[in-house]
PDB file of N, CA and C in Angstrom:
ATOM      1  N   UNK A   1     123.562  45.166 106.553  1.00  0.00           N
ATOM      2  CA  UNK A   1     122.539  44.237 106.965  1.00  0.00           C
ATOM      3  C   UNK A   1     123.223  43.094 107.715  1.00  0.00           C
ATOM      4  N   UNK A   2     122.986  42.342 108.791  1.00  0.00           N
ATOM      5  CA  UNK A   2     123.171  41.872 109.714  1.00  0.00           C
ATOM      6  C   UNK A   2     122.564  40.093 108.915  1.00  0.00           C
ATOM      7  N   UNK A   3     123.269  39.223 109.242  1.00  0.00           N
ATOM      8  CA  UNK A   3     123.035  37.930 108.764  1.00  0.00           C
ATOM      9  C   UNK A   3     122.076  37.534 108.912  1.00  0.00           C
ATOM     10  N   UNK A   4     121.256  37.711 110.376  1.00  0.00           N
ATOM     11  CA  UNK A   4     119.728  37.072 110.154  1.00  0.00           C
ATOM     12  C   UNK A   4     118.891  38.300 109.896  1.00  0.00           C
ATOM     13  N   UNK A   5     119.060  39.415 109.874  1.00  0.00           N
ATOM     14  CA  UNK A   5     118.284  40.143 109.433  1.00  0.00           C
ATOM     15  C   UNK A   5     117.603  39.911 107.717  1.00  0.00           C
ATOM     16  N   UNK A   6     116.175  40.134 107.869  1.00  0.00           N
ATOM     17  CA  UNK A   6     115.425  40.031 106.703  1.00  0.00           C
ATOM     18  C   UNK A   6     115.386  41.170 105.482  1.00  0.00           C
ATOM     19  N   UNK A   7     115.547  41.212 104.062  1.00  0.00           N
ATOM     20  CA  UNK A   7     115.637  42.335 103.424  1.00  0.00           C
ATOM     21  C   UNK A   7     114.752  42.754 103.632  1.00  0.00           C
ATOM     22  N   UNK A   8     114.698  43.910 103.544  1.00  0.00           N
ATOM     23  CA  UNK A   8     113.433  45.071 103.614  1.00  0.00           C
ATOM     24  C   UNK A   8     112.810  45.645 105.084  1.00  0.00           C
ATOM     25  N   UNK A   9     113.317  44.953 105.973  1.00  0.00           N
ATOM     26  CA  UNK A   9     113.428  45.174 107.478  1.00  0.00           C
ATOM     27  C   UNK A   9     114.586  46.574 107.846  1.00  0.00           C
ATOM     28  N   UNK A  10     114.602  47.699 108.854  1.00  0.00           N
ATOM     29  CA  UNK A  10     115.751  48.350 109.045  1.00  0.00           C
ATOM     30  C   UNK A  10     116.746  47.540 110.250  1.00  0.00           C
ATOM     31  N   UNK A  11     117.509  48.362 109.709  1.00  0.00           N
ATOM     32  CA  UNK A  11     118.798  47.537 110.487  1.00  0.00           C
ATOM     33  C   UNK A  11     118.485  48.199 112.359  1.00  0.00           C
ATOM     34  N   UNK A  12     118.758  47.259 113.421  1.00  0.00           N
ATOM     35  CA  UNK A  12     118.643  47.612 114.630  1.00  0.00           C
ATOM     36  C   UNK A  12     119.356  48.356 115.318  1.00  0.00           C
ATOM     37  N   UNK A  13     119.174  49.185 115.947  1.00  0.00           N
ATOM     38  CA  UNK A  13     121.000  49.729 117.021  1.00  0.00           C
ATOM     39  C   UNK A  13     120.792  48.963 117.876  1.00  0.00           C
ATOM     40  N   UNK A  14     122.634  48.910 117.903  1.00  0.00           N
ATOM     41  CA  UNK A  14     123.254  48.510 118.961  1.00  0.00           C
ATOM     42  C   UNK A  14     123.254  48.926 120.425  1.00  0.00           C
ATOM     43  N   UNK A  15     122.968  50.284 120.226  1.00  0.00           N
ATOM     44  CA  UNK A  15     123.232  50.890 121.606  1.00  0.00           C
ATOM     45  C   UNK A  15     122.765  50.806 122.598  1.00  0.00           C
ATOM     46  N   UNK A  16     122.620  50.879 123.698  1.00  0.00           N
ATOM     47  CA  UNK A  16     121.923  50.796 124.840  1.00  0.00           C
ATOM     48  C   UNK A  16     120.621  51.587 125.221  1.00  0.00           C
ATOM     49  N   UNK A  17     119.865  51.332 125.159  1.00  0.00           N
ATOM     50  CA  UNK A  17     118.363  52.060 125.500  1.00  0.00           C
ATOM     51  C   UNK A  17     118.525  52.863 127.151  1.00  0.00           C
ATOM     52  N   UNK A  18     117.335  53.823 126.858  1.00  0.00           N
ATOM     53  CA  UNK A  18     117.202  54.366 128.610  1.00  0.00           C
ATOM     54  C   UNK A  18     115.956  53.434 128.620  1.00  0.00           C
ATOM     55  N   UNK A  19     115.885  53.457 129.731  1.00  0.00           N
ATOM     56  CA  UNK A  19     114.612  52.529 131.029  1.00  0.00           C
ATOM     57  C   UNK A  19     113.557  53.109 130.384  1.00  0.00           C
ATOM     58  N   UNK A  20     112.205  52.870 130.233  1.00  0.00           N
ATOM     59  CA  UNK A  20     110.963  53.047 130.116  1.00  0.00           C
ATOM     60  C   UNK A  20     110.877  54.362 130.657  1.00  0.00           C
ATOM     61  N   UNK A  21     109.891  55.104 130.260  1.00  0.00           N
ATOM     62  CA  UNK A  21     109.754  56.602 131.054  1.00  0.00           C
ATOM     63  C   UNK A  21     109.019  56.327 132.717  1.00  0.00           C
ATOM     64  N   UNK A  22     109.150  57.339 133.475  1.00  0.00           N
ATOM     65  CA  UNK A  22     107.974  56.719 134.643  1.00  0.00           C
ATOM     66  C   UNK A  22     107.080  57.605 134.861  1.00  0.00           C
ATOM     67  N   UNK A  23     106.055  57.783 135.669  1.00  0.00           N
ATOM     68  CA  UNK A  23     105.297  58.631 135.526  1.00  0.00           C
ATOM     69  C   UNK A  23     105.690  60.169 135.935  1.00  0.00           C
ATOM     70  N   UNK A  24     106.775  60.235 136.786  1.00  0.00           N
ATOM     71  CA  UNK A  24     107.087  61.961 137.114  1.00  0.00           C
ATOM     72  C   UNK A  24     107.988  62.533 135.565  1.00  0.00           C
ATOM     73  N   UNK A  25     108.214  61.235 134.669  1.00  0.00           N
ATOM     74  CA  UNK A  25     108.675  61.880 133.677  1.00  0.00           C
ATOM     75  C   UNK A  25     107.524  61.733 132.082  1.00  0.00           C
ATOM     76  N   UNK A  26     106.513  61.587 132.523  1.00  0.00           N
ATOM     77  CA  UNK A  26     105.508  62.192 131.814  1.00  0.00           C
ATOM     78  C   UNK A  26     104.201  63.105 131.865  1.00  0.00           C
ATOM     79  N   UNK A  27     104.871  63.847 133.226  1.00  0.00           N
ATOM     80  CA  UNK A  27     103.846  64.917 133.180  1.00  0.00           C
ATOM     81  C   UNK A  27     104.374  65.971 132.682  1.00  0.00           C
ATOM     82  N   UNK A  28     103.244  66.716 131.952  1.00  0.00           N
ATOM     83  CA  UNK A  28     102.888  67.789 131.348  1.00  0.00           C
ATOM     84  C   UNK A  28     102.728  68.786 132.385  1.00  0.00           C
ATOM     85  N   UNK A  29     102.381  69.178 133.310  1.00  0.00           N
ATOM     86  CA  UNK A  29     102.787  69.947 134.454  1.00  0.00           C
ATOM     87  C   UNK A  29     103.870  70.010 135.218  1.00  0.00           C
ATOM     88  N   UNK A  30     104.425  70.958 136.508  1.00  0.00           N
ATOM     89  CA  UNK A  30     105.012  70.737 137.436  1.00  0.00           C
ATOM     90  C   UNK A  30     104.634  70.269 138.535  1.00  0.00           C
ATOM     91  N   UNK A  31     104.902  71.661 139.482  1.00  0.00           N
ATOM     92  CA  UNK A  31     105.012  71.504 141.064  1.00  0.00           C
ATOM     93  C   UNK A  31     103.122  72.275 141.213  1.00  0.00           C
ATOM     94  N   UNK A  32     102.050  70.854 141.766  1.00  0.00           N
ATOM     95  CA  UNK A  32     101.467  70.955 142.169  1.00  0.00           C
ATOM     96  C   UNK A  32     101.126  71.049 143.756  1.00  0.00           C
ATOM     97  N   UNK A  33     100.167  71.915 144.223  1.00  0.00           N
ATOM     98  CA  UNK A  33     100.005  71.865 145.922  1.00  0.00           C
ATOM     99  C   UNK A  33     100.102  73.468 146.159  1.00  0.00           C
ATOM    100  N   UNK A  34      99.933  73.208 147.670  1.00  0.00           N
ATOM    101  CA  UNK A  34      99.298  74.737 147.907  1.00  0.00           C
ATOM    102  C   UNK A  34      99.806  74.647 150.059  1.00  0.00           C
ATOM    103  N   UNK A  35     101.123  73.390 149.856  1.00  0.00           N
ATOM    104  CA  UNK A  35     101.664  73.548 151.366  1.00  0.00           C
ATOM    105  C   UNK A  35     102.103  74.420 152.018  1.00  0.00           C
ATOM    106  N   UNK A  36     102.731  74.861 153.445  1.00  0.00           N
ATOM    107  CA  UNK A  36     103.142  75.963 153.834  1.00  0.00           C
ATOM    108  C   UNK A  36     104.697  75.556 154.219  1.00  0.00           C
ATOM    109  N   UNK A  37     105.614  76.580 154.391  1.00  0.00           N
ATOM    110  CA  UNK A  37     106.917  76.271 154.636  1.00  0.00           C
ATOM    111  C   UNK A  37     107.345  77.939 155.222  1.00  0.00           C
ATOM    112  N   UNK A  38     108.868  77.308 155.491  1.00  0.00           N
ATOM    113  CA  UNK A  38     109.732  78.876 155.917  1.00  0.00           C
ATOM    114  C   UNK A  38     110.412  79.294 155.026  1.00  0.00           C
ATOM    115  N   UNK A  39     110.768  79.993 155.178  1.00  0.00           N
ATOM    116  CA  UNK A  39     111.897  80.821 154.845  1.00  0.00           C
ATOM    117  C   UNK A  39     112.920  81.219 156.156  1.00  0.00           C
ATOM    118  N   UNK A  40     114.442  81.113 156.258  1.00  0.00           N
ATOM    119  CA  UNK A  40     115.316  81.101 156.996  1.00  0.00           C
ATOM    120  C   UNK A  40     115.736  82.098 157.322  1.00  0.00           C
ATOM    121  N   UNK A  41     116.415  82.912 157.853  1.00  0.00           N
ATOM    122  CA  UNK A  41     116.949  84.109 158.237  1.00  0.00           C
ATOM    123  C   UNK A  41     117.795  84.586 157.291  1.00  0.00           C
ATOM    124  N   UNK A  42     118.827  83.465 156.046  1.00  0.00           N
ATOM    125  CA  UNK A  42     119.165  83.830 154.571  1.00  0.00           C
ATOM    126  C   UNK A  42     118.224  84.455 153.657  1.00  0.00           C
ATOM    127  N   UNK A  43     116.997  84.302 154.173  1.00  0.00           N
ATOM    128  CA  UNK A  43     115.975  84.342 152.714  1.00  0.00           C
ATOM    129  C   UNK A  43     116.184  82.887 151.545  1.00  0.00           C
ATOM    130  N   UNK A  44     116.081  82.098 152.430  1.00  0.00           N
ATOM    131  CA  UNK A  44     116.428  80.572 151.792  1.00  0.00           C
ATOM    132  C   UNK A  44     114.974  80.277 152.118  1.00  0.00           C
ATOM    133  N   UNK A  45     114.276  79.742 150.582  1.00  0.00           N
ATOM    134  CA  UNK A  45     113.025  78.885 151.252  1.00  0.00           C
ATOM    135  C   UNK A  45     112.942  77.318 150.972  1.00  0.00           C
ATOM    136  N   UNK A  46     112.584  76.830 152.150  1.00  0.00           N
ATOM    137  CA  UNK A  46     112.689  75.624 152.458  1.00  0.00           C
ATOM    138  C   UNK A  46     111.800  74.808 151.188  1.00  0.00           C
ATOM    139  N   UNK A  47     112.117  74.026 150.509  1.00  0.00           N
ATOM    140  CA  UNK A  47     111.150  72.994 149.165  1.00  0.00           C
ATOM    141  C   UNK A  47     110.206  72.516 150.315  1.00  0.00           C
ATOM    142  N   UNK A  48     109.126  72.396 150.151  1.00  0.00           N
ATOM    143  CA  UNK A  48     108.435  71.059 150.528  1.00  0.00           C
ATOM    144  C   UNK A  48     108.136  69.919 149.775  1.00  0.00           C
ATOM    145  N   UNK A  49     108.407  68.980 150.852  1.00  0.00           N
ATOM    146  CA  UNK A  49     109.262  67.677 150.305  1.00  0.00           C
ATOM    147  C   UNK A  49     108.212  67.376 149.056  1.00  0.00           C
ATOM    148  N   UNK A  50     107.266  67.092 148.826  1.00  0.00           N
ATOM    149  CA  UNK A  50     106.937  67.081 146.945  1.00  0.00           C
ATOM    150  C   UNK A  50     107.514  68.055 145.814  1.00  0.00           C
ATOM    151  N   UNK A  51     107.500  69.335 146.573  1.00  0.00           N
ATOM    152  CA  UNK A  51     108.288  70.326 145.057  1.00  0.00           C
ATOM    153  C   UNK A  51     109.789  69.406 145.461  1.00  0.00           C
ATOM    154  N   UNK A  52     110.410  69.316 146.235  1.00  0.00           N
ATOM    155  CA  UNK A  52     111.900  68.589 146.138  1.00  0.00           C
ATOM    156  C   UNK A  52     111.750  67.416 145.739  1.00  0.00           C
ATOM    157  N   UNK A  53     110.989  66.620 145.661  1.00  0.00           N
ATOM    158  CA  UNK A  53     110.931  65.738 145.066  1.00  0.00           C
ATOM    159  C   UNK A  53     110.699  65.390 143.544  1.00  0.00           C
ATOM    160  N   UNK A  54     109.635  65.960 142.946  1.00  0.00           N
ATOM    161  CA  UNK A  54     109.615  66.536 141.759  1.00  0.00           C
ATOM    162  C   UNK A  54     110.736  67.425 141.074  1.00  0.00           C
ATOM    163  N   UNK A  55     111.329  68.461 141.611  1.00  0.00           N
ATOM    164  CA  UNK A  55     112.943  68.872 141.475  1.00  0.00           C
ATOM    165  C   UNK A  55     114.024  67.747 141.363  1.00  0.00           C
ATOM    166  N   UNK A  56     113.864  67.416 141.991  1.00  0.00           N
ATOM    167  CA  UNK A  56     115.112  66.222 141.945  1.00  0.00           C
ATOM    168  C   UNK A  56     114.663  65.802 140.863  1.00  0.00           C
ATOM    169  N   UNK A  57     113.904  64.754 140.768  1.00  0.00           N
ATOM    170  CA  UNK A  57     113.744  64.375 139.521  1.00  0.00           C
ATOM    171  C   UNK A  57     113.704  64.793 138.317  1.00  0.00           C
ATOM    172  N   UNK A  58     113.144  66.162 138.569  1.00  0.00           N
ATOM    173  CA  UNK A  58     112.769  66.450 137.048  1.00  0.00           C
ATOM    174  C   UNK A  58     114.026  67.033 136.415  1.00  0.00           C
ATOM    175  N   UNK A  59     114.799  67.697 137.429  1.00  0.00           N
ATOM    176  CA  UNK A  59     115.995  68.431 137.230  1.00  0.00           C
ATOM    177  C   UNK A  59     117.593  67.995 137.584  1.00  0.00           C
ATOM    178  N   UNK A  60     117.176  66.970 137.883  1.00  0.00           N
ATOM    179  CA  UNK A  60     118.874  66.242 138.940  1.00  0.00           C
ATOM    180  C   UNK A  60     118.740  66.352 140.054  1.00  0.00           C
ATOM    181  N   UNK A  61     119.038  67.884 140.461  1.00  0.00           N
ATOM    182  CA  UNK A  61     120.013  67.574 141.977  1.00  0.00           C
ATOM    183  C   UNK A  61     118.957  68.387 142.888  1.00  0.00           C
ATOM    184  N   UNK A  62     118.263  68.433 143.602  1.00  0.00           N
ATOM    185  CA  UNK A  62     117.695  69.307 144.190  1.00  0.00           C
ATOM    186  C   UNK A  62     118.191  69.436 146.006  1.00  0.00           C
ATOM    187  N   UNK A  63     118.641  70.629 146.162  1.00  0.00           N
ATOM    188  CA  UNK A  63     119.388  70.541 147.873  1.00  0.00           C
ATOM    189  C   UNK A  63     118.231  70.943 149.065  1.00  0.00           C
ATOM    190  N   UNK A  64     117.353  70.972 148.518  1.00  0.00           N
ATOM    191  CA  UNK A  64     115.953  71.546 149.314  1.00  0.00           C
ATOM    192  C   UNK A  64     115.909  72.680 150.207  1.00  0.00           C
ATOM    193  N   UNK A  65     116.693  73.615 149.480  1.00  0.00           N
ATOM    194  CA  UNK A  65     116.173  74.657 149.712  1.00  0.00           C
ATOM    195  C   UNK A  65     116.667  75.705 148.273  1.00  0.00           C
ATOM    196  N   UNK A  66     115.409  76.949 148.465  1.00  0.00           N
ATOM    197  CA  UNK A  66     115.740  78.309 147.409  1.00  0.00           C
ATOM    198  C   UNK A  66     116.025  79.455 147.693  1.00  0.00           C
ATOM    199  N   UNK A  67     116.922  79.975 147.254  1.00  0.00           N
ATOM    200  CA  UNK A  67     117.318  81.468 147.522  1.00  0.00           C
ATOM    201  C   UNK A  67     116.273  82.646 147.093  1.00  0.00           C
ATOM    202  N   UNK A  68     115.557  83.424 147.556  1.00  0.00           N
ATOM    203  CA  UNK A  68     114.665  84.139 147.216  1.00  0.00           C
ATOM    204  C   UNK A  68     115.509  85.523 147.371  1.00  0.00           C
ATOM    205  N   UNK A  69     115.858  86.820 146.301  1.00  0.00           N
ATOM    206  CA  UNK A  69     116.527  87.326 146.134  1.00  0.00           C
ATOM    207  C   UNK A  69     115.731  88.772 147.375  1.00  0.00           C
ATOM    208  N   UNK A  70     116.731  89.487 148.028  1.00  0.00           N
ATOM    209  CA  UNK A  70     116.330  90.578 149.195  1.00  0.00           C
ATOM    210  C   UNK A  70     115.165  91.043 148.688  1.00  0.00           C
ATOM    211  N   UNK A  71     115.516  91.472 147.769  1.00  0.00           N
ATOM    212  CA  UNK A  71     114.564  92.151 146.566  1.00  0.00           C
ATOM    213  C   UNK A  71     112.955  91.942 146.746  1.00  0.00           C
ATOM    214  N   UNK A  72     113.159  90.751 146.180  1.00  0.00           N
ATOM    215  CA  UNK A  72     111.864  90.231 146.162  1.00  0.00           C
ATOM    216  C   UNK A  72     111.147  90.561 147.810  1.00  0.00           C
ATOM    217  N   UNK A  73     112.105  89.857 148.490  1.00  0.00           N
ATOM    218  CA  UNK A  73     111.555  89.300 149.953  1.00  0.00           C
ATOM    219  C   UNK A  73     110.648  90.469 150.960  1.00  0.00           C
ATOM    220  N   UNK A  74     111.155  91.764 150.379  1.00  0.00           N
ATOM    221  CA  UNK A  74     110.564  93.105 150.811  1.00  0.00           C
ATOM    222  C   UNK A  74     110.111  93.286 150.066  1.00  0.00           C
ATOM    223  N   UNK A  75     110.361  93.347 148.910  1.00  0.00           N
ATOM    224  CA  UNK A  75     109.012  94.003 148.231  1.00  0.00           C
ATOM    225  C   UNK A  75     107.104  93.025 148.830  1.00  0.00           C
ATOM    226  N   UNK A  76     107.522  91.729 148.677  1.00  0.00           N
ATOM    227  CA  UNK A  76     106.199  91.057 149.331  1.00  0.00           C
ATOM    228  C   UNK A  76     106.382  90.536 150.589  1.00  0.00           C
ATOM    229  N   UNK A  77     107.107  91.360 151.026  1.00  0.00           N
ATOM    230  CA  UNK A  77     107.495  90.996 153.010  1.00  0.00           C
ATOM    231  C   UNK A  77     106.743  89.568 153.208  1.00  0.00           C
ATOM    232  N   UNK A  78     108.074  89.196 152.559  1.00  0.00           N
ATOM    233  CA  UNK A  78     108.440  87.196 152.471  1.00  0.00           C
ATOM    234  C   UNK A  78     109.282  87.377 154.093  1.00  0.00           C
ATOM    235  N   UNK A  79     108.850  86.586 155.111  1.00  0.00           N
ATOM    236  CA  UNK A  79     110.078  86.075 155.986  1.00  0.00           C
ATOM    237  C   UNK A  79     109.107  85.476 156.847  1.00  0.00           C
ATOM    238  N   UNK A  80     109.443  84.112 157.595  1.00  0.00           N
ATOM    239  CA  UNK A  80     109.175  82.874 158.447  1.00  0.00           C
ATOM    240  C   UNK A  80     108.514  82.630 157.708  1.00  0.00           C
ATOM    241  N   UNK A  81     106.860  82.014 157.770  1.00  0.00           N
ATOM    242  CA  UNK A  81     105.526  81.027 157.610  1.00  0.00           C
ATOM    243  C   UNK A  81     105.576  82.081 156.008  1.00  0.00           C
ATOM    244  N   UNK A  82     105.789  80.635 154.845  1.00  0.00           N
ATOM    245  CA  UNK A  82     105.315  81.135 153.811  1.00  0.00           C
ATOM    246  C   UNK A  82     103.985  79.800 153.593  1.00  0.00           C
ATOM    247  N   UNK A  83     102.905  80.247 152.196  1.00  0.00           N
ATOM    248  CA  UNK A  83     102.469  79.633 151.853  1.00  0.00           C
ATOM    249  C   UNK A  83     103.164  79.548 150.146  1.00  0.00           C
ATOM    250  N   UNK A  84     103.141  78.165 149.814  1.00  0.00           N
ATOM    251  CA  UNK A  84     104.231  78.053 148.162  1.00  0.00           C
ATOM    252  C   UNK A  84     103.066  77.159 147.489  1.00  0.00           C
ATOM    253  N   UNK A  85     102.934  77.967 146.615  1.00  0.00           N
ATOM    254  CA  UNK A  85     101.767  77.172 145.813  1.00  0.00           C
ATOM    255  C   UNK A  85     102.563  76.664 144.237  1.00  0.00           C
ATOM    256  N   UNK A  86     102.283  75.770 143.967  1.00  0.00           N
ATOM    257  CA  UNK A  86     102.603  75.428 142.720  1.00  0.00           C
ATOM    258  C   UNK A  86     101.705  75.676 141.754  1.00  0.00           C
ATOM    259  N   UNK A  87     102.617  76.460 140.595  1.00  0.00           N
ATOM    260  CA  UNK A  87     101.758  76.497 139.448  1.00  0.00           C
ATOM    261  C   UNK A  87     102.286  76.110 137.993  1.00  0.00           C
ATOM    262  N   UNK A  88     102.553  74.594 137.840  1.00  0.00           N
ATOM    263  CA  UNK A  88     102.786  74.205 136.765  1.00  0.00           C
ATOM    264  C   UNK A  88     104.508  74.517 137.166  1.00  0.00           C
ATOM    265  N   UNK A  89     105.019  75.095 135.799  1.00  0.00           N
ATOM    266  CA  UNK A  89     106.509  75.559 136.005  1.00  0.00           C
ATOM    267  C   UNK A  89     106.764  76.325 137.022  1.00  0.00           C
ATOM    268  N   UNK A  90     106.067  77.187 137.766  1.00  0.00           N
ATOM    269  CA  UNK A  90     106.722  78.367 138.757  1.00  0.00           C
ATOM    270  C   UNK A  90     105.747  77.857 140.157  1.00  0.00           C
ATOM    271  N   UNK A  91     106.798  78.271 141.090  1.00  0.00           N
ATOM    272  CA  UNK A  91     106.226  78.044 142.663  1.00  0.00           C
ATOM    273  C   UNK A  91     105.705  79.852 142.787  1.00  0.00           C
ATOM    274  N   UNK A  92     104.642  80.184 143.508  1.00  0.00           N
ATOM    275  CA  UNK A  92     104.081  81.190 143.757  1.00  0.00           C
ATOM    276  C   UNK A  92     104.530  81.114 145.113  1.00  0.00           C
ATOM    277  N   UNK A  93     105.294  82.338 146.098  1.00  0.00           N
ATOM    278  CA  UNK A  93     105.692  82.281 147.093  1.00  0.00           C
ATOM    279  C   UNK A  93     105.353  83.342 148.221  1.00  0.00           C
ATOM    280  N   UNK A  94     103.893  83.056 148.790  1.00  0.00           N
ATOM    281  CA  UNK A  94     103.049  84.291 149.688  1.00  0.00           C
ATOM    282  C   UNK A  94     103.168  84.204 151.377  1.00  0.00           C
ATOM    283  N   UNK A  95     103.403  85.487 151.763  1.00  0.00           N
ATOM    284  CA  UNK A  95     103.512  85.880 153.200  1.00  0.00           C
ATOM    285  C   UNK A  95     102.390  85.001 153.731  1.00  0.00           C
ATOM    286  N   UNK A  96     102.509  84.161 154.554  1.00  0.00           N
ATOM    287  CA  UNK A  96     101.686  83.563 155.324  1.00  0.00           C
ATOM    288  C   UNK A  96     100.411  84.366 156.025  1.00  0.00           C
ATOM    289  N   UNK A  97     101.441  85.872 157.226  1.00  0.00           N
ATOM    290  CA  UNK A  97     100.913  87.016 157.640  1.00  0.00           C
ATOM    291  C   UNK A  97      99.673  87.513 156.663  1.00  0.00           C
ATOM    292  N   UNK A  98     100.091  87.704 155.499  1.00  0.00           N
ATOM    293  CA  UNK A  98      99.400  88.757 154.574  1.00  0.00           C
ATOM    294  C   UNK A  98      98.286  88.136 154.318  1.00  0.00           C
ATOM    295  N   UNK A  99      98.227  86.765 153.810  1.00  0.00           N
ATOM    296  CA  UNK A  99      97.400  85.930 153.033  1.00  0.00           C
ATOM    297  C   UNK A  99      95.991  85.710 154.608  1.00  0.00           C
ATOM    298  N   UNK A 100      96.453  85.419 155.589  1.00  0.00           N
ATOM    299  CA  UNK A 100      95.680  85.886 157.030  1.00  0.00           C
ATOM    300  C   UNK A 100      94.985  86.859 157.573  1.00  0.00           C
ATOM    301  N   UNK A 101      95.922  87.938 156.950  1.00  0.00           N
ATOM    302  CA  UNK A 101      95.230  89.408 157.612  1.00  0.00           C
ATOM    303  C   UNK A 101      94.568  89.767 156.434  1.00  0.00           C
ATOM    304  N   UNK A 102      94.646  89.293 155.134  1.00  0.00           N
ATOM    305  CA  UNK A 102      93.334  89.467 154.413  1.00  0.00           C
ATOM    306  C   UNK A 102      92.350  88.733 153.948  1.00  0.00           C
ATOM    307  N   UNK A 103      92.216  87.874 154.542  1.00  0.00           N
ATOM    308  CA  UNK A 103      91.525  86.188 154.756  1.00  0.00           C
ATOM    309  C   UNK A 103      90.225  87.177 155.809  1.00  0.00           C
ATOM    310  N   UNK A 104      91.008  88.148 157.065  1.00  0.00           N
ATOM    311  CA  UNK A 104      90.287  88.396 157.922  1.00  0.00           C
ATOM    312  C   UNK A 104      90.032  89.794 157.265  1.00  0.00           C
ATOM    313  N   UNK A 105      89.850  91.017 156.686  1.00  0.00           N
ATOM    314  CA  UNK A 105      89.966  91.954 156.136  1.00  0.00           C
ATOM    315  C   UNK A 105      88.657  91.555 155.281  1.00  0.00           C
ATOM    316  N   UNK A 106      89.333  91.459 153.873  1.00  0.00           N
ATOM    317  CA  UNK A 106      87.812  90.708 153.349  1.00  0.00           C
ATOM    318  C   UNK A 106      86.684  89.759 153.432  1.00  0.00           C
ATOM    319  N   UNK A 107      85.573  90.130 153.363  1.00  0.00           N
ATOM    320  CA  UNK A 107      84.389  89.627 153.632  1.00  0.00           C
ATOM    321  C   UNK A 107      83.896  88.636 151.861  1.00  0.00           C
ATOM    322  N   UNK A 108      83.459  87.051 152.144  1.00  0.00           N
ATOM    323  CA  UNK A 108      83.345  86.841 150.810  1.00  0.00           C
ATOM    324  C   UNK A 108      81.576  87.457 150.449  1.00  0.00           C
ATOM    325  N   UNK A 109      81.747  87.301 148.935  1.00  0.00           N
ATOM    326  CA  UNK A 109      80.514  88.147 148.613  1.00  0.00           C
ATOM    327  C   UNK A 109      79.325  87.062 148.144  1.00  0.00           C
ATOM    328  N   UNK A 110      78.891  87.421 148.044  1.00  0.00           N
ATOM    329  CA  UNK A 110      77.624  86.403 147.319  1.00  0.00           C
ATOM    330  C   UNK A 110      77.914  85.940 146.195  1.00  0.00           C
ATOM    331  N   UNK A 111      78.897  86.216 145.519  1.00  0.00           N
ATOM    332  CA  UNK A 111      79.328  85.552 144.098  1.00  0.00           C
ATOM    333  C   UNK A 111      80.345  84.449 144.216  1.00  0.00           C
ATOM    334  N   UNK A 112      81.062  84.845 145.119  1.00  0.00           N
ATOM    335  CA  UNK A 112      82.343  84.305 145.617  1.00  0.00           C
ATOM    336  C   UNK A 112      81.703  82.537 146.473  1.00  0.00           C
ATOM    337  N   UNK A 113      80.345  82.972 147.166  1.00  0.00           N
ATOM    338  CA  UNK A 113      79.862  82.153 147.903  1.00  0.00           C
ATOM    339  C   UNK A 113      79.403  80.982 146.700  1.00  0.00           C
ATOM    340  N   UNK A 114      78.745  81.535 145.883  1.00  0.00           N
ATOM    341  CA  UNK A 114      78.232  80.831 144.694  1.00  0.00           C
ATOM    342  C   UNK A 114      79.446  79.866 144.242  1.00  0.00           C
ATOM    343  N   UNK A 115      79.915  80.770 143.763  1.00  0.00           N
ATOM    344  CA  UNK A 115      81.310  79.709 143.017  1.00  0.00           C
ATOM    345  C   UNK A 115      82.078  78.839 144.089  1.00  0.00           C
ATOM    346  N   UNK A 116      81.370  78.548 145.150  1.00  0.00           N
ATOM    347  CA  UNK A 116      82.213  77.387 146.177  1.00  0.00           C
ATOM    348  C   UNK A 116      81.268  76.588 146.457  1.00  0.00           C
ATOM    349  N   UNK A 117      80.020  76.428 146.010  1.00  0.00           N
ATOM    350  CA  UNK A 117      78.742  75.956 146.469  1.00  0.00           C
ATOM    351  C   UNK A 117      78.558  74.581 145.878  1.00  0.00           C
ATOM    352  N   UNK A 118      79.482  74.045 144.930  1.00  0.00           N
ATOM    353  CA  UNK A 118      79.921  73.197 144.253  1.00  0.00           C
ATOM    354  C   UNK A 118      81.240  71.936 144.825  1.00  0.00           C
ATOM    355  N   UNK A 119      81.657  72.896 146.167  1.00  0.00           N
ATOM    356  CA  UNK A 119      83.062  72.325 146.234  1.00  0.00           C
ATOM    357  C   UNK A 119      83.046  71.728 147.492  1.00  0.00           C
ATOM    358  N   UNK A 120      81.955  71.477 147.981  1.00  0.00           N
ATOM    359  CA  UNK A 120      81.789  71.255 149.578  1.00  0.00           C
ATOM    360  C   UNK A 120      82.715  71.320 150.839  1.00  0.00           C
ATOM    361  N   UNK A 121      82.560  72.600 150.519  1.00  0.00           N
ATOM    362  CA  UNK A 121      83.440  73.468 151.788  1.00  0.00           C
ATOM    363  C   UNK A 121      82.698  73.918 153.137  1.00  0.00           C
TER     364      UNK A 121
END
């Protein structure tokens, strides 16, 4: 017990505190948004600057860009104009092309119309 400390009080630390939290370090989600970006001739995809920003922070170091493995990149013929949607912990990473040519392919239906009739589109 410490000289001006009162009995029945706990004793204080000494140590040094961290800073107040801020708000990118109290969300309960991630990487929100639904921007478009590239992908490089590596199969490197470019962050857009909020997921890198949120990266950095949430994680340290973020170099703004991701390696998307061959693999992947053919199997969902990933290369130039992606669209990267955030979903919480994971970025969703779609052919720009694809997401277009079936934008134009499918027709929306009367249900589909319904459930947007709310969103003033």
């Amino acid at each position: 017990m410490s000289e001006n400390q009162e009995p029945g009080t706990p004793e204080t630390s000494q140590e040094v505190t961290a800073p107040a939290a801020s708000a990118w370090d109290d969300l309960d989600y991630g990487y929100v948004g639904n921007p478009t970006s590239k992908l490089d001739e590596r199969g490197r995809l470019k962050l857009p600057a909020e997921f890198k920003t949120f990266t950095e922070r949430k994680y340290g170091k973020a170099q703004g860009r991701m390696q998307i493995p061959e693999e992947l990149r053919t199997k969902a013929e990933l290369s130039g104009e992606v669209k990267v949607s955030g979903e919480g912990g994971f970025i969703r990473v779609t052919s720009l092309k694809k997401l277009r040519e079936r934008a134009e392919k499918d027709e929306l239906t009367p249900e589909m119309l319904d459930s947007l009739g709310g969103q003033d589109l």
